[in-house]
N, C-alpha and C. Protein backbone atom coordinates (compact mmCIF):
# COMPACT_ATOMS: atom_id res chain seq x y z
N UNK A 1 0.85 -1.17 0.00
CA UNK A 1 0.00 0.00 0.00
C UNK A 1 0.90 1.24 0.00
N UNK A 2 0.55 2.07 -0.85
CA UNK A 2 1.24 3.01 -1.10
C UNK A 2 0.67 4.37 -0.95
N UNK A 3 1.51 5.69 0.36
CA UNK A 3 -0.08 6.35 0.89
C UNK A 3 1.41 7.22 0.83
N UNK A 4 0.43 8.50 -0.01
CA UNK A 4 1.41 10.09 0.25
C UNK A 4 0.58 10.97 1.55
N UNK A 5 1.15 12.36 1.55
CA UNK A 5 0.28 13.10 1.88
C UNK A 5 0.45 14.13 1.25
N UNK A 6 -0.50 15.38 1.63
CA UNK A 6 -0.23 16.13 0.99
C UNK A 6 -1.28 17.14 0.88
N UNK A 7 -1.16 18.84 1.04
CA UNK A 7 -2.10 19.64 1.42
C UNK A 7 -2.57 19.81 0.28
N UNK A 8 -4.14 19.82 0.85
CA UNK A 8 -5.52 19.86 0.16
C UNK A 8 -5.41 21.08 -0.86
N UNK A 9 -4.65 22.09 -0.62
CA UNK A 9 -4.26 23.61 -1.10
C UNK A 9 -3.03 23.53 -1.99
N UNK A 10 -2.54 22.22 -2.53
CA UNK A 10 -1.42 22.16 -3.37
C UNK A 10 -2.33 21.60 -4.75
N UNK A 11 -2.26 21.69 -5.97
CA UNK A 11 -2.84 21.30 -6.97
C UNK A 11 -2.95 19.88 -6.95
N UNK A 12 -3.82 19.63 -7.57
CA UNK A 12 -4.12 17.82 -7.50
C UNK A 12 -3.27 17.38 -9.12
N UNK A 13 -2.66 15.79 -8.69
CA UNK A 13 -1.82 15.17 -9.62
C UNK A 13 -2.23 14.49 -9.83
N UNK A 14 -2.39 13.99 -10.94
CA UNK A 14 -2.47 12.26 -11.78
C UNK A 14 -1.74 11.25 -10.95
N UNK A 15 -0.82 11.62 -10.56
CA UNK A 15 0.06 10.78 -9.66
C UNK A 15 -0.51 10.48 -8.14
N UNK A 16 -1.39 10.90 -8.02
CA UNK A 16 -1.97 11.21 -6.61
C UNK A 16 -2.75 10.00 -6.49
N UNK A 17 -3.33 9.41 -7.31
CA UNK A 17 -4.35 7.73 -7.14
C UNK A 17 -5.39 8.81 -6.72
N UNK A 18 -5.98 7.94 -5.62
CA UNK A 18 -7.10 7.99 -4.96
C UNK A 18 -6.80 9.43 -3.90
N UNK A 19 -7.73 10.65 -4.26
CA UNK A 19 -7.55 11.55 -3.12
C UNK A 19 -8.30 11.67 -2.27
N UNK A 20 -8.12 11.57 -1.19
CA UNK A 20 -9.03 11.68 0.09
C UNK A 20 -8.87 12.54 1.35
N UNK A 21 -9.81 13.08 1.66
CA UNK A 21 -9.66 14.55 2.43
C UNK A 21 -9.85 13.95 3.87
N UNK A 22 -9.15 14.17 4.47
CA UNK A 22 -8.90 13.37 5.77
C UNK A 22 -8.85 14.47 6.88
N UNK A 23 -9.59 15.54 6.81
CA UNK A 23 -10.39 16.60 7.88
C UNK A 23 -11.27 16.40 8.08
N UNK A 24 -12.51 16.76 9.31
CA UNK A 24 -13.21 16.51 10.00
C UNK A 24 -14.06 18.17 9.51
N UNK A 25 -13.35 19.02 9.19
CA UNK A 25 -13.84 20.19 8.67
C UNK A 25 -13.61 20.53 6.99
N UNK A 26 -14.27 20.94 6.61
CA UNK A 26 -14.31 21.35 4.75
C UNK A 26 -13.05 22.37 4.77
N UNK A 27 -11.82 22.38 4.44
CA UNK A 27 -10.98 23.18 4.23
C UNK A 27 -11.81 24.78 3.36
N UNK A 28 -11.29 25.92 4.07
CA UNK A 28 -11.20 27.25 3.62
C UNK A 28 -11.01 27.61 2.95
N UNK A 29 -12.03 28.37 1.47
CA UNK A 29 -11.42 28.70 0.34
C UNK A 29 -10.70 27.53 -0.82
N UNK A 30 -11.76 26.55 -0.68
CA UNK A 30 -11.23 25.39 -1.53
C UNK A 30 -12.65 25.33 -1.85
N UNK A 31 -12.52 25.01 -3.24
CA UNK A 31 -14.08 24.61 -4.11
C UNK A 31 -14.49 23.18 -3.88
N UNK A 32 -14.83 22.47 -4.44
CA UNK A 32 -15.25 21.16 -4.39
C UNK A 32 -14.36 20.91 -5.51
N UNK A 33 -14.37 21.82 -6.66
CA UNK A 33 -13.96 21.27 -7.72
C UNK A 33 -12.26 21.18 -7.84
N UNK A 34 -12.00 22.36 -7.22
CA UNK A 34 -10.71 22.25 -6.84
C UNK A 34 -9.98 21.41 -6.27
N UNK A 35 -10.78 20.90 -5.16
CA UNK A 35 -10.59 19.46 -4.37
C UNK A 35 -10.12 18.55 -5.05
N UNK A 36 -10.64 18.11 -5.91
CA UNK A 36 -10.75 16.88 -6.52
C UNK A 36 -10.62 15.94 -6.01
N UNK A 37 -11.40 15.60 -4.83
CA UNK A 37 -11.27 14.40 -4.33
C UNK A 37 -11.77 13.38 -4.21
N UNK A 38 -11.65 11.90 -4.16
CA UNK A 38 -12.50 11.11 -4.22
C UNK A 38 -13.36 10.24 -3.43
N UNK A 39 -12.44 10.91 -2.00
CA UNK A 39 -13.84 10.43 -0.57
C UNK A 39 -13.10 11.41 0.44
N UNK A 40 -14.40 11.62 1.04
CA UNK A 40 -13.92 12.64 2.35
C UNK A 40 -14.23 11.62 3.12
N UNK A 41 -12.97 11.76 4.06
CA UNK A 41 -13.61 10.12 5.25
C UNK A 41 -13.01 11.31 6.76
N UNK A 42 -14.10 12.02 6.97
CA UNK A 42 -13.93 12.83 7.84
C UNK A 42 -13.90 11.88 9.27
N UNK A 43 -14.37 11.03 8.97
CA UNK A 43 -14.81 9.79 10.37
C UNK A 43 -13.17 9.90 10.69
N UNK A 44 -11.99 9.40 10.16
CA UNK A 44 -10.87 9.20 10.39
C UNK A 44 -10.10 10.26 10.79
N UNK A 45 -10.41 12.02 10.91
CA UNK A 45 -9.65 12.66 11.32
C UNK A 45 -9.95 12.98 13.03
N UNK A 46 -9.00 13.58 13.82
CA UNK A 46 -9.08 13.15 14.81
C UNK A 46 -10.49 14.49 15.69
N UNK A 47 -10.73 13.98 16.34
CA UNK A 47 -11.57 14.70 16.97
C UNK A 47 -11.74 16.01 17.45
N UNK A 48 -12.28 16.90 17.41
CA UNK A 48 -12.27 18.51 17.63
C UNK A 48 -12.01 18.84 18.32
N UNK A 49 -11.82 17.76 20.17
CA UNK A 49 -11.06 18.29 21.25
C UNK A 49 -9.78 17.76 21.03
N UNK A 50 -9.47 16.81 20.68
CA UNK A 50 -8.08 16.31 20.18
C UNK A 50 -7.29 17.60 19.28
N UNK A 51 -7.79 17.89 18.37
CA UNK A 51 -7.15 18.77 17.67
C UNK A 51 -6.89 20.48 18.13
N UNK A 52 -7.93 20.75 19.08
CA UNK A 52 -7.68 21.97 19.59
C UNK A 52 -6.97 21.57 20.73
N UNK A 53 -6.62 20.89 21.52
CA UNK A 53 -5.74 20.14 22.29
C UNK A 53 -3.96 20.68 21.90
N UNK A 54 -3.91 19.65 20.50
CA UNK A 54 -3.28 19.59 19.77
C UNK A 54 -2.05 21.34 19.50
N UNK A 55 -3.26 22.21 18.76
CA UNK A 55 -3.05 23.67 18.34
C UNK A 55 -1.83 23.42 17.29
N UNK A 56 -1.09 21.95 16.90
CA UNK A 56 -0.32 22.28 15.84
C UNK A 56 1.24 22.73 16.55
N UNK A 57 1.29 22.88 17.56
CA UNK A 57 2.60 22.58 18.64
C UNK A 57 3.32 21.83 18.79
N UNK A 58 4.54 22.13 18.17
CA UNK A 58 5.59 20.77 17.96
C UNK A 58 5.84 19.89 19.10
N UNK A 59 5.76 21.25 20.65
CA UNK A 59 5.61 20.28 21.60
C UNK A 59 4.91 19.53 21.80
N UNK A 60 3.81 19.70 22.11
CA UNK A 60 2.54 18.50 21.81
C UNK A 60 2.12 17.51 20.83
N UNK A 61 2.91 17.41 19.96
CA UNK A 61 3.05 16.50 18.76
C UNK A 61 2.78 14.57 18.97
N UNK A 62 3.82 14.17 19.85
CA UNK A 62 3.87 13.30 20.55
C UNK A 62 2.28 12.81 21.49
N UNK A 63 2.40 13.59 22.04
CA UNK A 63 1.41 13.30 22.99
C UNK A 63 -0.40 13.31 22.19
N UNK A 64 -0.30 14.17 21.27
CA UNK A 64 -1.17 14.14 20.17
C UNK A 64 -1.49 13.05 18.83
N UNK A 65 0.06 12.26 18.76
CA UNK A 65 -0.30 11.34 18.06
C UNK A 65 -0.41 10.17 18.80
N UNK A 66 -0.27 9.96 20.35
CA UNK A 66 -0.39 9.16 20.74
C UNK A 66 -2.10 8.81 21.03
N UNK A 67 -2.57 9.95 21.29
CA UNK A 67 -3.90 10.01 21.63
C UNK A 67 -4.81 9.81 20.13
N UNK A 68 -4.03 10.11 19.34
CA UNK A 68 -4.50 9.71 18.15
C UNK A 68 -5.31 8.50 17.41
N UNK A 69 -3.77 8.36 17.83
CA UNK A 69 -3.82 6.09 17.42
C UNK A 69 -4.80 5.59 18.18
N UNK A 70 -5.28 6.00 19.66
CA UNK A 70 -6.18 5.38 20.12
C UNK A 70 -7.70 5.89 19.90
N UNK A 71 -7.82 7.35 19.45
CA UNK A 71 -8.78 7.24 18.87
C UNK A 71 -9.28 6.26 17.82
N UNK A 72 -8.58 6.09 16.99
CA UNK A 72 -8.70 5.40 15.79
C UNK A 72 -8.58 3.63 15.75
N UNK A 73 -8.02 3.32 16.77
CA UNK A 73 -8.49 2.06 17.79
C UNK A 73 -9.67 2.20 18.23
N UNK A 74 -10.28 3.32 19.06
CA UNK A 74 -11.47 3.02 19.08
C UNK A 74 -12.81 2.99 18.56
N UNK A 75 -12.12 3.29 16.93
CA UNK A 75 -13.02 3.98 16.16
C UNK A 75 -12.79 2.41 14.83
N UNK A 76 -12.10 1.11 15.13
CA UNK A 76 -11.67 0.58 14.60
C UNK A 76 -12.71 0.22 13.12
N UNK A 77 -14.39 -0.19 13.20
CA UNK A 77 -15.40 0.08 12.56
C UNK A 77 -14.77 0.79 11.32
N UNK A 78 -14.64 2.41 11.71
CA UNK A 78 -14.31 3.19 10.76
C UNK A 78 -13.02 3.31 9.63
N UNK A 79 -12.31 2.41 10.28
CA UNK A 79 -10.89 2.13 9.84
C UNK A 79 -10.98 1.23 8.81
N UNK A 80 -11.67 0.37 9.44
CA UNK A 80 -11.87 -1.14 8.17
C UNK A 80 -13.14 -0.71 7.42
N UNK A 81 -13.70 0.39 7.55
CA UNK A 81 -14.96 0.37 6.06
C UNK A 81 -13.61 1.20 5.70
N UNK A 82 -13.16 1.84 5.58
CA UNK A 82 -12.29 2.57 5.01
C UNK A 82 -11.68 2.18 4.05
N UNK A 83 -10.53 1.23 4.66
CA UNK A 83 -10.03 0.18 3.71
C UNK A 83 -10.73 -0.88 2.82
N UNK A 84 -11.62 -1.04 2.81
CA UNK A 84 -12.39 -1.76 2.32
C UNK A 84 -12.97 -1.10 1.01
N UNK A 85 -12.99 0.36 1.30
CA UNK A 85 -13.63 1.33 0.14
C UNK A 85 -12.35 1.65 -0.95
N UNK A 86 -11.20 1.49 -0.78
CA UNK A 86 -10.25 1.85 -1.58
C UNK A 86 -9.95 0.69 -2.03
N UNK A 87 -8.91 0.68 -3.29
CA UNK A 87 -8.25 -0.27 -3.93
C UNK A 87 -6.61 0.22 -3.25
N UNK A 88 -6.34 -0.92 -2.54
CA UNK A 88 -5.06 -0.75 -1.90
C UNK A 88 -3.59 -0.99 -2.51
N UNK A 89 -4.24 -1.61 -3.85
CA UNK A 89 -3.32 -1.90 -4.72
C UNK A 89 -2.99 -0.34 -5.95
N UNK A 90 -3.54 0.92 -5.52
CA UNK A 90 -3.26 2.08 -6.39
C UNK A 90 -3.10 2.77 -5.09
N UNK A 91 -2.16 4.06 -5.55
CA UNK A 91 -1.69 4.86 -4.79
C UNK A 91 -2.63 5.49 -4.14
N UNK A 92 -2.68 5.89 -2.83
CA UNK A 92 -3.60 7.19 -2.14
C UNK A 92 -3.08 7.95 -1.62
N UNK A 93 -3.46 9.36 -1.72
CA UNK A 93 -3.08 10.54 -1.12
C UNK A 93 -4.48 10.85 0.14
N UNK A 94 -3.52 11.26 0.71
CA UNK A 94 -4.43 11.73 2.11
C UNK A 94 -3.92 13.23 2.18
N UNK A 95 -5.21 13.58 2.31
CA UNK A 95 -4.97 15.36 1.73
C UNK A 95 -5.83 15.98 3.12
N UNK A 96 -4.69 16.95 3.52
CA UNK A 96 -5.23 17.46 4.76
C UNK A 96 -4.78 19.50 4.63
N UNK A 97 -5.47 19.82 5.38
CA UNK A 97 -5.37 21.44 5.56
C UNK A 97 -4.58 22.07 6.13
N UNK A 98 -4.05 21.48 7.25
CA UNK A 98 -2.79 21.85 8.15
C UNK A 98 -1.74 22.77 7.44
N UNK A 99 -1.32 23.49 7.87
CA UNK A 99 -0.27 24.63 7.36
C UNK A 99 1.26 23.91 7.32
N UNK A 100 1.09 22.76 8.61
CA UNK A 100 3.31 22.15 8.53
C UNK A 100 2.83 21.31 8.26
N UNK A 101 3.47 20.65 7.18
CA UNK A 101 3.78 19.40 6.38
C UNK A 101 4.74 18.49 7.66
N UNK A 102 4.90 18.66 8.53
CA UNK A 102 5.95 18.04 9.67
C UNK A 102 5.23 17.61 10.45
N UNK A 103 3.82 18.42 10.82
CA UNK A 103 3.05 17.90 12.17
C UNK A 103 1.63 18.63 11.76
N UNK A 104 0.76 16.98 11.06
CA UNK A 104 -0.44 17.29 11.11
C UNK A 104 -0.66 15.67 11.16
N UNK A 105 -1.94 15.60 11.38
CA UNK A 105 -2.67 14.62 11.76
C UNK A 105 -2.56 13.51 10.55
N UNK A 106 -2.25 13.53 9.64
CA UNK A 106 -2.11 12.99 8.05
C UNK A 106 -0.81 12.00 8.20
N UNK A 107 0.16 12.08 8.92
CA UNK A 107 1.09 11.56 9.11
C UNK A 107 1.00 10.31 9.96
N UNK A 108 0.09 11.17 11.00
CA UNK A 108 -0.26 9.96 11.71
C UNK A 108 -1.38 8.56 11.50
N UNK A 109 -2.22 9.41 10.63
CA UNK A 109 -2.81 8.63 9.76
C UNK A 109 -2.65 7.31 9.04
N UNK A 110 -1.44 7.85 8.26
CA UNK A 110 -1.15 6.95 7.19
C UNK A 110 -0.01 5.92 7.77
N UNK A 111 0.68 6.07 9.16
CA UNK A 111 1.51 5.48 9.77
C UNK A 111 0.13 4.17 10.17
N UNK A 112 -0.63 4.69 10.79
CA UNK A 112 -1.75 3.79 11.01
C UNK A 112 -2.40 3.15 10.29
N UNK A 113 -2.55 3.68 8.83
CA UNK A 113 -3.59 2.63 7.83
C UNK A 113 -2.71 1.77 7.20
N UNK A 114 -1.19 1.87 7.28
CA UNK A 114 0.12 1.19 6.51
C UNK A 114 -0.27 -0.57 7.70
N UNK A 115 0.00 0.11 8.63
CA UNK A 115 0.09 -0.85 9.39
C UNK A 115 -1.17 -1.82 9.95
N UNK A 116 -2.68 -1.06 10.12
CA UNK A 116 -3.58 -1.60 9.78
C UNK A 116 -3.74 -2.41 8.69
N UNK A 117 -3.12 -1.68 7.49
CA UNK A 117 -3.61 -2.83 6.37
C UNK A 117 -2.54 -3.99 6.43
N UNK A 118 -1.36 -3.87 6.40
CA UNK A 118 -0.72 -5.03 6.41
C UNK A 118 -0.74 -6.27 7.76
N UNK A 119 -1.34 -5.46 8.81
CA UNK A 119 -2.39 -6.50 9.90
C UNK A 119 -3.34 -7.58 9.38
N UNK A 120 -4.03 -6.39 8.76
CA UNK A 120 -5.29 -7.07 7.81
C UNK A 120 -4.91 -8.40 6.45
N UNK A 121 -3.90 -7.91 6.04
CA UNK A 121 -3.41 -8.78 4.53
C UNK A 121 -2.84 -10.08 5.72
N UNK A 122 -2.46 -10.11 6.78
CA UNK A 122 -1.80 -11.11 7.15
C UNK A 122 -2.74 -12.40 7.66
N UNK A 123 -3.65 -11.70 8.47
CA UNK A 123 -4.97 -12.51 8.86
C UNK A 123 -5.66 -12.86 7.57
N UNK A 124 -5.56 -12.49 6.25
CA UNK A 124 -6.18 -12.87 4.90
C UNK A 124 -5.83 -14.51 4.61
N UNK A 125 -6.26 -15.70 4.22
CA UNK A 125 -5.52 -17.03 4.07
C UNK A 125 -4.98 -17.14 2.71
């Protein structure tokens, strides 16, 4: 499985596979069309006290993706329709709004669906 990231506010690529908007909020000053995306799976971004928690603070980074992962453990349901909706065999971009490419929620994301899915392919017979 092969997963970029990459802000929602950078032009969309051919190279990009499958784009998916992985905010919980409609990014600012972005059209739909501009978007171009091909599922918003807002279920998977992290929660509105999590993220104002968060504020995007390098210090809090850590402690933010830790609380992360367990959202998304407990949200496990949402994880596996997820995967289930993509073809894991074409590239996906996970396209998020965040201003640092270093510390947004997208990172942590895709650290999690890498490893979710290859959980998943192993339990497969």
């Amino acid at each position: 499985m092969h997963i970029e990231i990459k802000r929602i506010y950078d032009d969309p690529s051919p190279e990009d596979g499958t784009r998916v908007l992985v905010d919980r909020l409609w990014p600012r000053g972005i059209s739909k069309q501009r978007a171009a995306i091909d599922l918003w799976a807002k279920d998977l971004a992290p929660s509105t006290e999590l993220r104002r928690s968060f504020g995007h603070e390098m210090s809090r980074f850590d402690a933010f993706a830790r609380d992360y992962r367990k959202e998304l453990r407990a949200n496990a349901t949402a994880v596996d329709a997820f995967l289930k909706r993509i073809d894991l065999r074409r590239r996906l971009t996970l396209l998020y709004g965040a201003r640092d490419p270093k510390l947004n929620h997208a990172i942590v994301l895709r650290s999690v669906l890498k490893d979710w899915s290859q959980a998943q392919s192993r339990k497969r017979p």
